[in-house]
N, C-alpha and C. Protein backbone atom coordinates (compact mmCIF):
# COMPACT_ATOMS: atom_id res chain seq x y z
N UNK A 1 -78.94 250.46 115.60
CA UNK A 1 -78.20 250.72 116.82
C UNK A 1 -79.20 251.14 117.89
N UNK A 2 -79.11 250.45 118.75
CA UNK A 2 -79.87 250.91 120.11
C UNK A 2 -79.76 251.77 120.83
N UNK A 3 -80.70 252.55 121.98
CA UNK A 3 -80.24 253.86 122.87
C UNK A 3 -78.89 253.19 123.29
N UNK A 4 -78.93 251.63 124.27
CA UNK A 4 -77.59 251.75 124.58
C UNK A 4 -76.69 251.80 123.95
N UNK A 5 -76.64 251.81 122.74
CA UNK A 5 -75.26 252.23 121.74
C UNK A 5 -74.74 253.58 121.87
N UNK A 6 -76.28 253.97 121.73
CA UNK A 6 -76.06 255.42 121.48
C UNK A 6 -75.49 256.54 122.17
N UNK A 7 -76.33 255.71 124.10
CA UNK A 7 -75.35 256.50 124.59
C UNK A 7 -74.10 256.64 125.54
N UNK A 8 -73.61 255.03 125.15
CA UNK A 8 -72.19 254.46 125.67
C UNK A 8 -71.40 255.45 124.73
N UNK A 9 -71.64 255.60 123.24
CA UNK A 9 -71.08 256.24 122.48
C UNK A 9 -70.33 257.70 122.82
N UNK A 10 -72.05 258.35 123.21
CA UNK A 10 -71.72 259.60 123.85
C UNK A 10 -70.91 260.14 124.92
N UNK A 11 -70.98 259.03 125.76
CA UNK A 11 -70.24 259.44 126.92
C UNK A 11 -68.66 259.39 126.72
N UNK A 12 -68.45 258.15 125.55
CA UNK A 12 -67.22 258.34 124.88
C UNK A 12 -66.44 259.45 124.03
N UNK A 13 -67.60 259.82 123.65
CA UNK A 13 -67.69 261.09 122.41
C UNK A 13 -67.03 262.21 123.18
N UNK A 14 -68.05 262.27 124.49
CA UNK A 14 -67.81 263.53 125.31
C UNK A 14 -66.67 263.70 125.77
N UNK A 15 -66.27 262.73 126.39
CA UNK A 15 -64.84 262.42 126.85
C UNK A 15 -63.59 262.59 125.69
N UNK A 16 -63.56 261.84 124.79
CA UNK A 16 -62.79 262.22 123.66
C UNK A 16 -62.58 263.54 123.48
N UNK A 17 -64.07 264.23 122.94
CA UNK A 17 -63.76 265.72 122.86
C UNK A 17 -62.62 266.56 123.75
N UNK A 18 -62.53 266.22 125.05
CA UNK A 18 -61.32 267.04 125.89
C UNK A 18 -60.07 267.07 125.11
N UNK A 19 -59.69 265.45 124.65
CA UNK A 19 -58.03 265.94 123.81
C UNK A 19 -57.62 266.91 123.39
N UNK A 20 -58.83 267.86 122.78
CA UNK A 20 -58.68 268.97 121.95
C UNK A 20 -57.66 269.49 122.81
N UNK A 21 -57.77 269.66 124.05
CA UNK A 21 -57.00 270.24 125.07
C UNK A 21 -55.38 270.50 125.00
N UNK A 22 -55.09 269.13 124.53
CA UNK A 22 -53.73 268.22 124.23
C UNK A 22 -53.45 269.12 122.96
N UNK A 23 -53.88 269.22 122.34
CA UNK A 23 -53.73 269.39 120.50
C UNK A 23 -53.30 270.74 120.18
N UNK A 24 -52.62 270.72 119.34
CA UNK A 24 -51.47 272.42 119.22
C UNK A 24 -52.84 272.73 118.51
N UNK A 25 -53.04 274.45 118.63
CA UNK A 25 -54.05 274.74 117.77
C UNK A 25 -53.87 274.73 116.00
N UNK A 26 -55.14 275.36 115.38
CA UNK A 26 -54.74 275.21 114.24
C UNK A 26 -54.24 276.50 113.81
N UNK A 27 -53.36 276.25 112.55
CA UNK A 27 -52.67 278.10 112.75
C UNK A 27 -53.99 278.94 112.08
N UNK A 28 -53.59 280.38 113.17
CA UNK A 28 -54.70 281.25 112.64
C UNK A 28 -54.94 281.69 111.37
N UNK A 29 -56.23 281.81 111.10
CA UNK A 29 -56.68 282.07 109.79
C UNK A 29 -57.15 283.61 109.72
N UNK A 30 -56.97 284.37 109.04
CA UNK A 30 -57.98 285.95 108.86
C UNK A 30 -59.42 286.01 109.13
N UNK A 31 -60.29 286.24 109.95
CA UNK A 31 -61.42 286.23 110.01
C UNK A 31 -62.27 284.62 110.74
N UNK A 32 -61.31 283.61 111.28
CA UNK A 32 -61.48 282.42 111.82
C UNK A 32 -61.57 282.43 113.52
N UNK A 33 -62.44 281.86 114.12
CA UNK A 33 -62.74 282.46 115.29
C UNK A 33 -61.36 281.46 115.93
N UNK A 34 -61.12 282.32 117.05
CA UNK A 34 -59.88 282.08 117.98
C UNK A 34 -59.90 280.38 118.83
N UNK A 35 -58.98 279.70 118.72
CA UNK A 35 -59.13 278.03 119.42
C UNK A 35 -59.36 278.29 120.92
N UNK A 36 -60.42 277.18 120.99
CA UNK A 36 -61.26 277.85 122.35
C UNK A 36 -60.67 276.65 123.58
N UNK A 37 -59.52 275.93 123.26
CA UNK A 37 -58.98 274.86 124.07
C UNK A 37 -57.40 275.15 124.32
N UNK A 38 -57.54 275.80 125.26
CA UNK A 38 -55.73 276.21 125.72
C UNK A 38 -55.57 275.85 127.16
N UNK A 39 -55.05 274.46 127.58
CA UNK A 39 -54.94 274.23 128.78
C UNK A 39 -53.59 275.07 129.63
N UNK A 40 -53.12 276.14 128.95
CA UNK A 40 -52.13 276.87 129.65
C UNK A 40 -52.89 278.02 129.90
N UNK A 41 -53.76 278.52 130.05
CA UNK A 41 -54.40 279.44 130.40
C UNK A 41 -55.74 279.54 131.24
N UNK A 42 -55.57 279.99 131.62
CA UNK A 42 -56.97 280.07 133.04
C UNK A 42 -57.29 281.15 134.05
N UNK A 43 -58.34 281.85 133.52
CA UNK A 43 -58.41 283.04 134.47
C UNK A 43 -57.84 282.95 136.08
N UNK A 44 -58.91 281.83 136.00
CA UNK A 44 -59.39 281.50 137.62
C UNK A 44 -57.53 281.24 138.14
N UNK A 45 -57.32 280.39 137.65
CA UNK A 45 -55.76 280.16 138.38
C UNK A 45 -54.73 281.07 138.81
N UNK A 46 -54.57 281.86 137.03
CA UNK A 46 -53.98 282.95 136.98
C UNK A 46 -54.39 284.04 138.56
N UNK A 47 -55.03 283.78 138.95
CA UNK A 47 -55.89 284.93 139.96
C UNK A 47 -55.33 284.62 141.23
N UNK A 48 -55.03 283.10 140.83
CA UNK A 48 -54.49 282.49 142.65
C UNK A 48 -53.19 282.56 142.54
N UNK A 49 -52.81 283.05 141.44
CA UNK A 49 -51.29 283.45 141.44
C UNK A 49 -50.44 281.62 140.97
N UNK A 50 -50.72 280.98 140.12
CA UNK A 50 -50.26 280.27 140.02
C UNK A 50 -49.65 280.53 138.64
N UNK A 51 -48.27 280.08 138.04
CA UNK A 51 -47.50 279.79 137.19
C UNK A 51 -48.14 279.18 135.55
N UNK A 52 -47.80 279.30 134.77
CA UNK A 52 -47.89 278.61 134.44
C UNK A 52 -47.77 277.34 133.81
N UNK A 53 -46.33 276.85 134.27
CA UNK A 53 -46.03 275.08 134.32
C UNK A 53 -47.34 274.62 134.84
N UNK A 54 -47.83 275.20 135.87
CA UNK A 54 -48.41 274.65 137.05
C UNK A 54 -49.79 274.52 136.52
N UNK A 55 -50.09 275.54 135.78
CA UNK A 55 -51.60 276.04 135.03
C UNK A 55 -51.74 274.50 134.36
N UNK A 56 -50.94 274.46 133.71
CA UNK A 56 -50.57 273.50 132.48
C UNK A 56 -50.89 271.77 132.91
N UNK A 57 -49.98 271.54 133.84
CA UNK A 57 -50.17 270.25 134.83
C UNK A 57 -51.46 270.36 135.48
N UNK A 58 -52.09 271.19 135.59
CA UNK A 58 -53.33 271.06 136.34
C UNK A 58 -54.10 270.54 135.48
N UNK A 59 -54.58 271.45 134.32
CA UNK A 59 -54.91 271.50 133.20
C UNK A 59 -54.83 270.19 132.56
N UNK A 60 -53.65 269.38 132.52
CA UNK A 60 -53.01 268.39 131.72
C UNK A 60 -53.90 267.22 132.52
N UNK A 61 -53.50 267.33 133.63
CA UNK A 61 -54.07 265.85 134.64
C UNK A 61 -55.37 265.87 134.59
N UNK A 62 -56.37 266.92 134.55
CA UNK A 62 -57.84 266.94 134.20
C UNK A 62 -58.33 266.14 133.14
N UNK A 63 -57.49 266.61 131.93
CA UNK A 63 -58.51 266.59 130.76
C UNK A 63 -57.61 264.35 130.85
N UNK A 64 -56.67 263.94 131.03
CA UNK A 64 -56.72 262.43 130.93
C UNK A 64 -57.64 262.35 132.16
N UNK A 65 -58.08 262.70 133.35
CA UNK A 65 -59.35 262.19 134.33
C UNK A 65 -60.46 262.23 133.41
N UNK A 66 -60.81 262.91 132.87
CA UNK A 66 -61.99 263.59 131.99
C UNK A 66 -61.88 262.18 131.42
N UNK A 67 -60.77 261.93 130.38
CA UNK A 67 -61.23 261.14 129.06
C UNK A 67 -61.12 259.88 129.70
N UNK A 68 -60.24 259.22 130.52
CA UNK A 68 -60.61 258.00 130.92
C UNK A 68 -61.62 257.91 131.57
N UNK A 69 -62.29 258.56 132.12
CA UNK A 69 -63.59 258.53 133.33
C UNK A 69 -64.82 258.26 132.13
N UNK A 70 -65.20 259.11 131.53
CA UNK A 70 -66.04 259.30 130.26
C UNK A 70 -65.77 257.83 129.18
N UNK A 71 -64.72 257.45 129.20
CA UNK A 71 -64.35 256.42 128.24
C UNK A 71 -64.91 254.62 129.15
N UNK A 72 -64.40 255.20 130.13
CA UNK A 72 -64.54 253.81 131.07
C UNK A 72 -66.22 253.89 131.62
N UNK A 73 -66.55 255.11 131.60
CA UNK A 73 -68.10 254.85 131.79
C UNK A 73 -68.86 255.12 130.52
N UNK A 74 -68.11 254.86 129.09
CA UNK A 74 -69.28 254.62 128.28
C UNK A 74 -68.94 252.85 128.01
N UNK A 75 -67.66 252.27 128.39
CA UNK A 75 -67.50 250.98 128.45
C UNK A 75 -68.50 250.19 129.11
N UNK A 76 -68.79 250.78 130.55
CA UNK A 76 -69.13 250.05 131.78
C UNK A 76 -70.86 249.94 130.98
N UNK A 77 -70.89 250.98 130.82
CA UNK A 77 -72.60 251.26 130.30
C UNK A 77 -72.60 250.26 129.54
N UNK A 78 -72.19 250.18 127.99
CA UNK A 78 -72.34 249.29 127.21
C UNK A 78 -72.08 247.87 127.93
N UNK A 79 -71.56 247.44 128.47
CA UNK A 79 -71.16 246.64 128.71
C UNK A 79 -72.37 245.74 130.22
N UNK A 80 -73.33 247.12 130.93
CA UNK A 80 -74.27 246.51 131.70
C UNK A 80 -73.36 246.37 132.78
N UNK A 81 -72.39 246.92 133.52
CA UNK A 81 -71.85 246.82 135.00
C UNK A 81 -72.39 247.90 135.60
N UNK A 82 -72.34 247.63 136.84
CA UNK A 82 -72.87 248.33 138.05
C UNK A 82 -72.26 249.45 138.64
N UNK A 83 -71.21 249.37 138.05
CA UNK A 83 -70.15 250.90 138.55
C UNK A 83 -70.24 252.29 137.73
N UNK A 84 -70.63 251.79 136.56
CA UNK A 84 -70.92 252.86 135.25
C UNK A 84 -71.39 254.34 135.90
N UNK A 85 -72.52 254.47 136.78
CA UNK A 85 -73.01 255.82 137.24
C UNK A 85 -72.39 256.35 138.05
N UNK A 86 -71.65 255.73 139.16
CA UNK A 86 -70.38 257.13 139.79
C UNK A 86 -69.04 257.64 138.88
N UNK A 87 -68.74 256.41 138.10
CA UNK A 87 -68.00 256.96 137.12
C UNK A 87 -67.89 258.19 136.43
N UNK A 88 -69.54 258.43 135.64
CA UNK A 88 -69.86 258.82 134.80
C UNK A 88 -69.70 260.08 135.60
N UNK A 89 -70.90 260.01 136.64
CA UNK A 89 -70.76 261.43 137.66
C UNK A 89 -69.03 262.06 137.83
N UNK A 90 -68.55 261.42 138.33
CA UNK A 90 -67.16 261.58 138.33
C UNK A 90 -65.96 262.10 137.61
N UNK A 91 -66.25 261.73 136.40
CA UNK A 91 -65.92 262.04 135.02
C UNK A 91 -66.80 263.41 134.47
N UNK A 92 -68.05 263.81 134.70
CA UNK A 92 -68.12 264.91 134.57
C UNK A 92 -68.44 265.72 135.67
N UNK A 93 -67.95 265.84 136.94
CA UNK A 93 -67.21 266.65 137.57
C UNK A 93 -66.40 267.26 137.45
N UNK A 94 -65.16 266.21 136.74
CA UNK A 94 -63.89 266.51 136.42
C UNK A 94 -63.93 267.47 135.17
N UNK A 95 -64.76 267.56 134.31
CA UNK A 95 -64.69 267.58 133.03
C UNK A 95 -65.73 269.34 133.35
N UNK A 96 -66.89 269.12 134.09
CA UNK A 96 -66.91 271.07 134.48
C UNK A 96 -66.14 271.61 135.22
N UNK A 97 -64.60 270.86 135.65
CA UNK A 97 -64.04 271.43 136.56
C UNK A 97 -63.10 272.44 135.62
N UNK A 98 -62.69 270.86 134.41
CA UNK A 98 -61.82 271.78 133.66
C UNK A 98 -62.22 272.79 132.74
N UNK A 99 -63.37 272.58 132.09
CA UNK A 99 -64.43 273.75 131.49
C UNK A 99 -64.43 274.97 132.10
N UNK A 100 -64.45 274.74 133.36
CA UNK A 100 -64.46 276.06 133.92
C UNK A 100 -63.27 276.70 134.38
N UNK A 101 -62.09 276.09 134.79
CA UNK A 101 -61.00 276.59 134.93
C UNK A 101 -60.10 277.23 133.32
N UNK A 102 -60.82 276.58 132.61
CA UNK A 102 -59.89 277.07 131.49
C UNK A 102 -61.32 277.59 130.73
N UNK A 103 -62.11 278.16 130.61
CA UNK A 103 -63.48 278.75 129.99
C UNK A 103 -63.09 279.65 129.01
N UNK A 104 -64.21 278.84 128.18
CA UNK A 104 -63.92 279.82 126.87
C UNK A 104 -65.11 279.43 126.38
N UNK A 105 -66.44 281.19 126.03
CA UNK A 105 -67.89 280.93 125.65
C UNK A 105 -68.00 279.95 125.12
N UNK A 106 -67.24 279.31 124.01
CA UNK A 106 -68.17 278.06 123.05
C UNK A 106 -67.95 276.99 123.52
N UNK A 107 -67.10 276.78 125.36
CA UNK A 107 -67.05 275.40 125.58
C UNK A 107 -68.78 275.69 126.97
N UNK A 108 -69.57 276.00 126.84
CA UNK A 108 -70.83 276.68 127.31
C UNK A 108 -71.24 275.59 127.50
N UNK A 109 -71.64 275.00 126.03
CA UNK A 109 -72.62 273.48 125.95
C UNK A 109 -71.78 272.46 126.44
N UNK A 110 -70.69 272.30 126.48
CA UNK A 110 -69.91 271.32 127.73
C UNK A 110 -70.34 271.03 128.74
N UNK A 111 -70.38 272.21 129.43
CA UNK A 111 -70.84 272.75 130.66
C UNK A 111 -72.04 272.39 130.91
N UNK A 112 -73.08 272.43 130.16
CA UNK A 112 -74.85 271.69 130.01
C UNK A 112 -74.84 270.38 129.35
N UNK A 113 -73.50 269.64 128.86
CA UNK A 113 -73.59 268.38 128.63
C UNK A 113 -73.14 267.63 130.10
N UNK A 114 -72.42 268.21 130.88
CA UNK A 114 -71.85 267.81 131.93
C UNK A 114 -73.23 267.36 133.04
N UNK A 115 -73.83 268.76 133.44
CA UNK A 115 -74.76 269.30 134.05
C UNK A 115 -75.79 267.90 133.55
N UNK A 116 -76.28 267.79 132.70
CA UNK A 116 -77.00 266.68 132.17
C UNK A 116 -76.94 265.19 132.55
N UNK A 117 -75.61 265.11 132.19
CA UNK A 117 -75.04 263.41 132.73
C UNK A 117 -75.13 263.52 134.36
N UNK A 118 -74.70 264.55 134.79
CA UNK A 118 -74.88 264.01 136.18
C UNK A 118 -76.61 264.11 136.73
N UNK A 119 -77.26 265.16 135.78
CA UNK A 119 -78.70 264.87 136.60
C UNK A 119 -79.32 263.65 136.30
N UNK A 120 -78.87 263.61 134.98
CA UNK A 120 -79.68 261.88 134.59
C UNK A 120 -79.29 260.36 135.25
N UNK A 121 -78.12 260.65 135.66
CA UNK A 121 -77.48 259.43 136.34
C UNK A 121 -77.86 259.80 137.61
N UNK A 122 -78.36 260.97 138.40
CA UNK A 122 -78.69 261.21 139.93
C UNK A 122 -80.73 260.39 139.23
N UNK A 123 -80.95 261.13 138.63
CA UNK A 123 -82.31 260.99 137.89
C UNK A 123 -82.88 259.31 138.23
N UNK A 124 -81.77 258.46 137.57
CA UNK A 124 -82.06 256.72 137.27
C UNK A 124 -81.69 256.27 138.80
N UNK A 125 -80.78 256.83 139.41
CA UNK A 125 -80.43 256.04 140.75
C UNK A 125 -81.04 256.10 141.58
C-alpha cells in the first residue's frame, strides 16, 4: 500500500472517528474512564446560555460536516482531484470546532491531528 493509500485512509479514519459523537455511550464500568464524546454537552455553549436541544443540533450538524468533509477529502485525494485541499482544510476546521466546543482532555490529539492536516495542506499549496 502506498503513502497515497495511506493517507486517503487517514483522512477517512479521522473523519469516521467523530460518529463516536452519534453513539450512546458504553454503560459505565467501576474504575473505567468516563466516555469522552457527548455532543449534548459543552462548556463553551452552556456559557452563552444556550439549551440544550440546541447544544445537541449544533453538536449534531458538526460532527456529519466533519465526517463527510474528511470522507470526501480522503476520496478526492485518492482519487488525484484538485479540490481535495480546501476540503480537507475545511473539514478540519469543522472538526476543531467541534473538539473544542464539546472538549474533553483525551479528544487533545484530535485537536493536533486537525492542526496538522491543515498545516500540511497550507505546507503543499
Amino acid at each position: 500500500m502506498g503513502w497515497r493509500w495511506i493517507i486517503g485512509l487517514l483522512l477517512i479514519g479521522h473523519g469516521l472517528i467523530h460518529t463516536s459523537y452519534l453513539a450512546s455511550p458504553p454503560p459505565p464500568k467501576p474504575g473505567a474512564p468516563e466516555w469522552p464524546f457527548h455532543v449534548d454537552r459543552s462548556p463553551v455553549l452552556a456559557a452563552l446560555h444556550r439549551g440544550r436541544r440546541q447544544v445537541q443540533s449544533i453538536g449534531t450538524v458538526l460532527v456529519v460536516v466533519v465526517v463527510a468533509g474528511f470522507s470526501a477529502a480522503g476520496l478526492g485525494f485518492l482519487a488525484h482531484v484538485a479540490w481535495w485541499p480546501p476540503v480537507a482544510v475545511a473539514a478540519a476546521i469543522a472538526s476543531f470546532l467541534l473538539l473544542g466546543l464539546f472538549y474533553h482532555p483525551w479528544l487533545t490529539f484530535g485537536l493536533v491531528i486537525d492542526i496538522v492536516i491543515v498545516a500540511s495542506v497550507l505546507a503543499v499549496e
